[in-house]
C-alpha atoms as a PDB file:
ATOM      1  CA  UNK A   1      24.723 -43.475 179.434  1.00  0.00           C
ATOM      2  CA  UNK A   2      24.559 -42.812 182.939  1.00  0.00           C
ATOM      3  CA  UNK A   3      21.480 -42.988 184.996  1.00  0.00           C
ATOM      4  CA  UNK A   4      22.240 -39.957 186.943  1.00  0.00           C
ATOM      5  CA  UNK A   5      21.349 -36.609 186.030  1.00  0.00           C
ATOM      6  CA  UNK A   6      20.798 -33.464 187.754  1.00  0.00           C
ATOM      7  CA  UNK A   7      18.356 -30.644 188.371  1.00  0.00           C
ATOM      8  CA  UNK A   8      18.684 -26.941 188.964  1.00  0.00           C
ATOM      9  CA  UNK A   9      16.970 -26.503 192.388  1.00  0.00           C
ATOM     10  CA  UNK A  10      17.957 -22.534 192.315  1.00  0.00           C
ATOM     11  CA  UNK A  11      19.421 -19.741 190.678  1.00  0.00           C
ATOM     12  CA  UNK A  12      22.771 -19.607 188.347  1.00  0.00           C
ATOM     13  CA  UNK A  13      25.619 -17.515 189.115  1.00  0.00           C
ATOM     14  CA  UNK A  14      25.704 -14.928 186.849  1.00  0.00           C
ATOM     15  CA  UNK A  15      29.095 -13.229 185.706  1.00  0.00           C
ATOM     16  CA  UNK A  16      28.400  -9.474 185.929  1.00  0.00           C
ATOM     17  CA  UNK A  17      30.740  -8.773 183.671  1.00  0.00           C
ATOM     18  CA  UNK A  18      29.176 -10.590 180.926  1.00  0.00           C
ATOM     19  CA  UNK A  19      25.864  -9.145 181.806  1.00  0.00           C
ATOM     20  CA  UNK A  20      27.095  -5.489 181.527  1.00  0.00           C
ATOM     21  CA  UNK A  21      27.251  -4.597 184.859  1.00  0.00           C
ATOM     22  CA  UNK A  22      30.001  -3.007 186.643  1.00  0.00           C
ATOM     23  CA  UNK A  23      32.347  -5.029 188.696  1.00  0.00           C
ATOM     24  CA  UNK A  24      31.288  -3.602 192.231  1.00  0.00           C
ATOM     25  CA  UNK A  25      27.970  -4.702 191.403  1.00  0.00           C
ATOM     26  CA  UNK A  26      29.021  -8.330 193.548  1.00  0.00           C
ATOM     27  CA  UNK A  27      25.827  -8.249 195.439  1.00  0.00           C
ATOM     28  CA  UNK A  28      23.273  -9.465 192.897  1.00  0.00           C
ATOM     29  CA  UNK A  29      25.387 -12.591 192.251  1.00  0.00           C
ATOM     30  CA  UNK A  30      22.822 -15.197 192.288  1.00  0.00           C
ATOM     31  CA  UNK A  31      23.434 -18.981 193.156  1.00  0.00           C
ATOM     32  CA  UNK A  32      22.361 -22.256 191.165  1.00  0.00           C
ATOM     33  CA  UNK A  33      22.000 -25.504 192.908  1.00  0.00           C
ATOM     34  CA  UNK A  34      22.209 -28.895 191.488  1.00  0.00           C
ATOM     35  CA  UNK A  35      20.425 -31.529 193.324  1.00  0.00           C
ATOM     36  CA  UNK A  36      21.628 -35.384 191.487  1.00  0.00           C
ATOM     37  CA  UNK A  37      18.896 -37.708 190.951  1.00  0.00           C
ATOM     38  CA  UNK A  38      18.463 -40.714 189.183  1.00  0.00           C
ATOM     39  CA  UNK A  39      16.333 -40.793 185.791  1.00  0.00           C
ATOM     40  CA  UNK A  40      12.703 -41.980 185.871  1.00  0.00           C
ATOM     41  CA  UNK A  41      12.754 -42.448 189.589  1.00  0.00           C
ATOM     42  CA  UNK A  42      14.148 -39.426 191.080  1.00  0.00           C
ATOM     43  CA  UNK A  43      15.486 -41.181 194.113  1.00  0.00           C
ATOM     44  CA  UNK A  44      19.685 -42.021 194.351  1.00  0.00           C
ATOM     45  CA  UNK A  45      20.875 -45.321 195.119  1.00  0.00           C
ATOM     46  CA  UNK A  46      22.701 -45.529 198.182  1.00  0.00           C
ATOM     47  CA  UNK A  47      26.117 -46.147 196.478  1.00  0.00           C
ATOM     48  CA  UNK A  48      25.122 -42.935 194.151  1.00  0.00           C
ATOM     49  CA  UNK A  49      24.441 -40.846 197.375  1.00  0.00           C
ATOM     50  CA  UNK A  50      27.645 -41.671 199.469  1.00  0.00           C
ATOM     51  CA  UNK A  51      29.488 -40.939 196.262  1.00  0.00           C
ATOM     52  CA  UNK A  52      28.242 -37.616 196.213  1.00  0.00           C
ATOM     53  CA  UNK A  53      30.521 -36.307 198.726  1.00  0.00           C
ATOM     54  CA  UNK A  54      33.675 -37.144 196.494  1.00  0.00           C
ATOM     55  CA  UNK A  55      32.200 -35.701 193.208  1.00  0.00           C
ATOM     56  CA  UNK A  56      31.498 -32.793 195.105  1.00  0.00           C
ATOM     57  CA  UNK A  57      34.895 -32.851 196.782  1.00  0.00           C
ATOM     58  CA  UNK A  58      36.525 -32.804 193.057  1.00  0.00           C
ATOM     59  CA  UNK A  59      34.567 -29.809 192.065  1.00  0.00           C
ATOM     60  CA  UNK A  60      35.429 -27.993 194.939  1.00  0.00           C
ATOM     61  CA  UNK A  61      39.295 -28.760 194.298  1.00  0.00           C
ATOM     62  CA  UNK A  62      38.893 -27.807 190.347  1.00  0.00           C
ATOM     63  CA  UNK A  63      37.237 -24.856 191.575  1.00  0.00           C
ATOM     64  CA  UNK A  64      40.014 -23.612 194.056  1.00  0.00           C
ATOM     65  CA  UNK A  65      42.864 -24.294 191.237  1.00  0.00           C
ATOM     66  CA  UNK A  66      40.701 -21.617 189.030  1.00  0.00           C
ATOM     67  CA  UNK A  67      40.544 -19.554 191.943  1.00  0.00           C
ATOM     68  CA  UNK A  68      44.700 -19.444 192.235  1.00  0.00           C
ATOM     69  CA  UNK A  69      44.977 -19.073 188.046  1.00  0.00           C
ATOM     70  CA  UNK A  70      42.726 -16.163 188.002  1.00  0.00           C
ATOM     71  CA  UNK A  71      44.484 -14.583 190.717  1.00  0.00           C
ATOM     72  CA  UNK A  72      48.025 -15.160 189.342  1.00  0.00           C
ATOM     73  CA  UNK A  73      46.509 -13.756 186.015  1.00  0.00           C
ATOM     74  CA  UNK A  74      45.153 -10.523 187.875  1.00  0.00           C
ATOM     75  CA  UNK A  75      48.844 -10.314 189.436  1.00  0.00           C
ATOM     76  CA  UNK A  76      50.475 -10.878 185.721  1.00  0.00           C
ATOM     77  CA  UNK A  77      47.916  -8.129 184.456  1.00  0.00           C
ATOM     78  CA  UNK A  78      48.479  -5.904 187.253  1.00  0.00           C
ATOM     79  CA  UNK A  79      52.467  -6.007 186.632  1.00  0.00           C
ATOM     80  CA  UNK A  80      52.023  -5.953 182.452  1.00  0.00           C
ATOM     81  CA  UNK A  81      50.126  -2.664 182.586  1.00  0.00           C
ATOM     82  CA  UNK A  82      52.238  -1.161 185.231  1.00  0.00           C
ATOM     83  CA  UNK A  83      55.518  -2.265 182.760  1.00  0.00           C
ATOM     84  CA  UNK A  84      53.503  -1.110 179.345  1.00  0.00           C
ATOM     85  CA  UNK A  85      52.855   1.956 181.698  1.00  0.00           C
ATOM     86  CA  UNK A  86      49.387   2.167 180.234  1.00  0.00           C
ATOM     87  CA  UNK A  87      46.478   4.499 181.185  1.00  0.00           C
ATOM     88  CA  UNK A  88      45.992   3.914 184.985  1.00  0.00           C
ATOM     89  CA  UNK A  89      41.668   3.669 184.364  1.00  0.00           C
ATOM     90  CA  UNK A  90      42.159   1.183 181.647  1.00  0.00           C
ATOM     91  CA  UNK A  91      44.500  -0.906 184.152  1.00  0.00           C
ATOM     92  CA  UNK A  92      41.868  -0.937 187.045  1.00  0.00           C
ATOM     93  CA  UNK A  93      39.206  -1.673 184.574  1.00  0.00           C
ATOM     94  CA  UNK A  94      41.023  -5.113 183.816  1.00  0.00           C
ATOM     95  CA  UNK A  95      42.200  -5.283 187.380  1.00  0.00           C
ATOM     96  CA  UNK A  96      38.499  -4.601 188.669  1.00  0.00           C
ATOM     97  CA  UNK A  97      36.784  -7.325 186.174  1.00  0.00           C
ATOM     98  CA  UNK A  98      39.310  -9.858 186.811  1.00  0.00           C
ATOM     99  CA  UNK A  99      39.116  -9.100 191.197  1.00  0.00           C
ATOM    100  CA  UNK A 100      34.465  -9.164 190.517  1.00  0.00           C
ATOM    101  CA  UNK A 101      35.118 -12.691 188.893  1.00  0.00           C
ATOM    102  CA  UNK A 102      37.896 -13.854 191.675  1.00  0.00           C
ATOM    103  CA  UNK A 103      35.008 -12.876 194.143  1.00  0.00           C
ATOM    104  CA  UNK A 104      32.057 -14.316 192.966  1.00  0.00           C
ATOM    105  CA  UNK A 105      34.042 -17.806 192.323  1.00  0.00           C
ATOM    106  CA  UNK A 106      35.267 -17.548 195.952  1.00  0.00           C
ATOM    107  CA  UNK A 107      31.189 -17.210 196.631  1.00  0.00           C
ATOM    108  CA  UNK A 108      30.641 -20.699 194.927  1.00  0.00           C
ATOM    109  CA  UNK A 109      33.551 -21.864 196.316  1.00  0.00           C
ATOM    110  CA  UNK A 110      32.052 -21.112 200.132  1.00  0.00           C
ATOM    111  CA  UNK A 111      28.881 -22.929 199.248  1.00  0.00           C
ATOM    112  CA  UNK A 112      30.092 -25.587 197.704  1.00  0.00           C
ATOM    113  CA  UNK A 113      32.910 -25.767 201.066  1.00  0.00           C
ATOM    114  CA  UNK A 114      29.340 -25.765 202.716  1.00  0.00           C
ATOM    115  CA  UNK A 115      27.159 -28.163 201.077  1.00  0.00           C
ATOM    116  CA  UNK A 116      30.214 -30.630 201.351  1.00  0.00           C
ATOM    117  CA  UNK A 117      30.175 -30.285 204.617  1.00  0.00           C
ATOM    118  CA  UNK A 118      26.556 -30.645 205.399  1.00  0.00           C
ATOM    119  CA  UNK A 119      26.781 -33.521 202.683  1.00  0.00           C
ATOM    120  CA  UNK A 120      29.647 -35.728 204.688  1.00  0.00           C
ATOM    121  CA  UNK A 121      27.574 -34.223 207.983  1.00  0.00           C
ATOM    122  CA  UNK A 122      24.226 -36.266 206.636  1.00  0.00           C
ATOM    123  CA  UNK A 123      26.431 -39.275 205.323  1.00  0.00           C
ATOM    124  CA  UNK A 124      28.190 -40.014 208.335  1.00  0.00           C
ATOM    125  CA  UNK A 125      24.863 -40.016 210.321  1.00  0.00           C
ATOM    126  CA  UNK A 126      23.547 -42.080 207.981  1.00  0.00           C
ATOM    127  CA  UNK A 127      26.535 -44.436 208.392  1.00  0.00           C
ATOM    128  CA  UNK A 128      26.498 -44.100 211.963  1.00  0.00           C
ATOM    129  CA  UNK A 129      22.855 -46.111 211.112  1.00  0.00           C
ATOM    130  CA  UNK A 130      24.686 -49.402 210.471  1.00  0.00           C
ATOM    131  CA  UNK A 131      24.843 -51.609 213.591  1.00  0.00           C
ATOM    132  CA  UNK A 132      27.623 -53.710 211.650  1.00  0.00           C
ATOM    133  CA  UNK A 133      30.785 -51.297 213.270  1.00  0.00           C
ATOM    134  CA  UNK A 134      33.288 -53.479 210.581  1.00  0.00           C
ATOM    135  CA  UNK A 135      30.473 -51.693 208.086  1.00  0.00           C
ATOM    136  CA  UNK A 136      30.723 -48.534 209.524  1.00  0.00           C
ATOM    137  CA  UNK A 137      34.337 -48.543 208.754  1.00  0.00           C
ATOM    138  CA  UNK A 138      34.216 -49.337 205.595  1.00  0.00           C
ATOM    139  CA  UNK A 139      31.576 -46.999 204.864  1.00  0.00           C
ATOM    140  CA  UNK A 140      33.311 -44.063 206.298  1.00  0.00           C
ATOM    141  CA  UNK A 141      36.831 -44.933 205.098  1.00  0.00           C
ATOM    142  CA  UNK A 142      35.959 -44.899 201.225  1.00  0.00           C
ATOM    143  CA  UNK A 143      32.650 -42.360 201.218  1.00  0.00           C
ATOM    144  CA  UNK A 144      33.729 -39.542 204.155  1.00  0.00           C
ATOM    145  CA  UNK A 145      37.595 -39.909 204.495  1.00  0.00           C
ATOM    146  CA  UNK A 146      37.743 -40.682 200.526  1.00  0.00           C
ATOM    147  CA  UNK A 147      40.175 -43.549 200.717  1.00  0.00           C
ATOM    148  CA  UNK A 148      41.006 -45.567 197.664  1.00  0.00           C
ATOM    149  CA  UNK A 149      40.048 -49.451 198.094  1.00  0.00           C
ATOM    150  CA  UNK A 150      43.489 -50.686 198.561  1.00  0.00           C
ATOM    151  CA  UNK A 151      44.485 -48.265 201.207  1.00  0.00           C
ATOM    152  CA  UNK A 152      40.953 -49.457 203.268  1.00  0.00           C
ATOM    153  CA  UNK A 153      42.016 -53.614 202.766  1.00  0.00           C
ATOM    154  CA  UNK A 154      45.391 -52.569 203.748  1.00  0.00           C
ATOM    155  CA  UNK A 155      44.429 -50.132 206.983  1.00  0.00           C
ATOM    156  CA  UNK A 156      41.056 -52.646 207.582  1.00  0.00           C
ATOM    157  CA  UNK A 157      43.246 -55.610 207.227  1.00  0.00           C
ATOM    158  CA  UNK A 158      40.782 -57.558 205.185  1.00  0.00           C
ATOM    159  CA  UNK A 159      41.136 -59.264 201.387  1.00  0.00           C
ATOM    160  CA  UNK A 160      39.931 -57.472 198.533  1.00  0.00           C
ATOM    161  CA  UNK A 161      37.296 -59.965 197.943  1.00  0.00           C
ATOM    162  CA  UNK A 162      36.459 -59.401 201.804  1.00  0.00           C
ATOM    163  CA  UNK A 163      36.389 -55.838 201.802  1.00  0.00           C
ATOM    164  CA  UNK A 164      33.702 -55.644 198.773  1.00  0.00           C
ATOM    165  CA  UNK A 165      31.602 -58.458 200.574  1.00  0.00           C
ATOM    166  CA  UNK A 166      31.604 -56.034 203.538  1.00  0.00           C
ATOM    167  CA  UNK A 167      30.724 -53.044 201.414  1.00  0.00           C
ATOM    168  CA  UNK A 168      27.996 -54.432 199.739  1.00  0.00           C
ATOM    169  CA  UNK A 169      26.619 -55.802 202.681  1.00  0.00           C
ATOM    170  CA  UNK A 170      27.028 -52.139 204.179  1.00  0.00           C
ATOM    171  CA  UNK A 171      24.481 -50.746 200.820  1.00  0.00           C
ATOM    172  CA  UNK A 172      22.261 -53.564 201.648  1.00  0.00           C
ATOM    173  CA  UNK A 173      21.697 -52.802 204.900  1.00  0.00           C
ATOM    174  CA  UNK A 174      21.165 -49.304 204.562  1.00  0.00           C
ATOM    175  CA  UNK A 175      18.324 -49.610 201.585  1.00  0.00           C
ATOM    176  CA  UNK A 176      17.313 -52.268 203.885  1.00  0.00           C
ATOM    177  CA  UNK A 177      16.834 -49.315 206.840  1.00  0.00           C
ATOM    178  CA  UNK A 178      15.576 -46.669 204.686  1.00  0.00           C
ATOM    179  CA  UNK A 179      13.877 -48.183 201.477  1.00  0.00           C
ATOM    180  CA  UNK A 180      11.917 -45.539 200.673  1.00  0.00           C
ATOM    181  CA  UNK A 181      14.781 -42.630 200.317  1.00  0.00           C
ATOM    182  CA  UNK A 182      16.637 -44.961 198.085  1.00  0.00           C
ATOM    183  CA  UNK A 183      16.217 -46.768 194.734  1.00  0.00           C
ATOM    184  CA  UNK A 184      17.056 -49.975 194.097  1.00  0.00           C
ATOM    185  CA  UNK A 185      20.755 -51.125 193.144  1.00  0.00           C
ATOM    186  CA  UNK A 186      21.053 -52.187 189.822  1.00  0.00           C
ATOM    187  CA  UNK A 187      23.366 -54.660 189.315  1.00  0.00           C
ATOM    188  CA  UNK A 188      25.957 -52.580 187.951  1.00  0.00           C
ATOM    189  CA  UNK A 189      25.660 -49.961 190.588  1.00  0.00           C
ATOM    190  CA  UNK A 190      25.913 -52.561 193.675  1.00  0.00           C
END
């Protein structure tokens, strides 16, 4: 089981649709945010936090495909009603539901664009820490530009072995800098 967890720092989005309200009513969307933490401690380990950035970059990139399938969907509504030449207030009903849910993921999908940034914003200056620049490297190859391990030995130049020496010397030395924000590596986490 994994030691990370999260907890709801705000408000859900709610679907007004589901809750009975008309489609217009966009404005009282309300947002939910997750802050990750690690059990019984409530502190990240450095490894978790850098890796933050790329879970969050996933999400946002499942959350844009959704964004383009509800969108084609409205389109293949839109042009099935027009076809079935069906009443034109049960076709904007559909059309209207379908356009309140397009815009409240696009909502999420702004702050979560945000919160990235911010994210990679605060990771980089936290890289930027290291006085190690081979470190920095690393560190900002794999956790800000997202680069698999073999593309960093490869671009870096350095052995595999030689690389993960480097990067765990990187984790080190930033729990070393800031050893109260961060908890402990375990040794399956280092």
């Amino acid at each position: 089981m994994s030691r990370i967890s999260r907890w709801r720092l705000d408000l859900r989005i709610t679907n007004n649709i589901e809750q009975g309200l008309s489609p217009s009513s966009h404005s009282n969307t309300v947002y939910h945010i997750y802050v990750w933490y690690a059990k019984g401690t409530g502190a990240l380990t450095v490894k978790e936090y850098l890796n933050q950035a790329r879970d969050l970059d996933k999400l946002i990139k499942a959350k844009k495909e959704q964004i383009l399938r509800l969108n084609d969907e409205r389109m293949n509504i839109s042009s099935v009603l027009s076809i079935a030449k069906v009443q034109a207030s049960h076709k904007n009903d559909k059309i209207a539901e379908l356009t309140a849910m397009i815009l409240d993921l696009q909502d999420i999908y702004a702050v979560d664009i945000t919160r990235r940034l911010r994210l990679k914003y605060d990771i980089q200056i936290l890289i930027d820490s290291l006085t190690n620049q081979t470190q920095q490297v690393v560190l900002t190859e794999r956790y800000v530009n997202f680069r698999p391990w073999e593309e960093i030995c490869y671009v870096a130049n350095y052995s595999w072995d030689s690389l993960h020496r480097i990067h765990r010397a990187a984790l080190k030395a930033i729990y070393d800098q800031y050893p109260d924000r961060f908890d402990l590596p375990t040794k399956k986490s280092a």
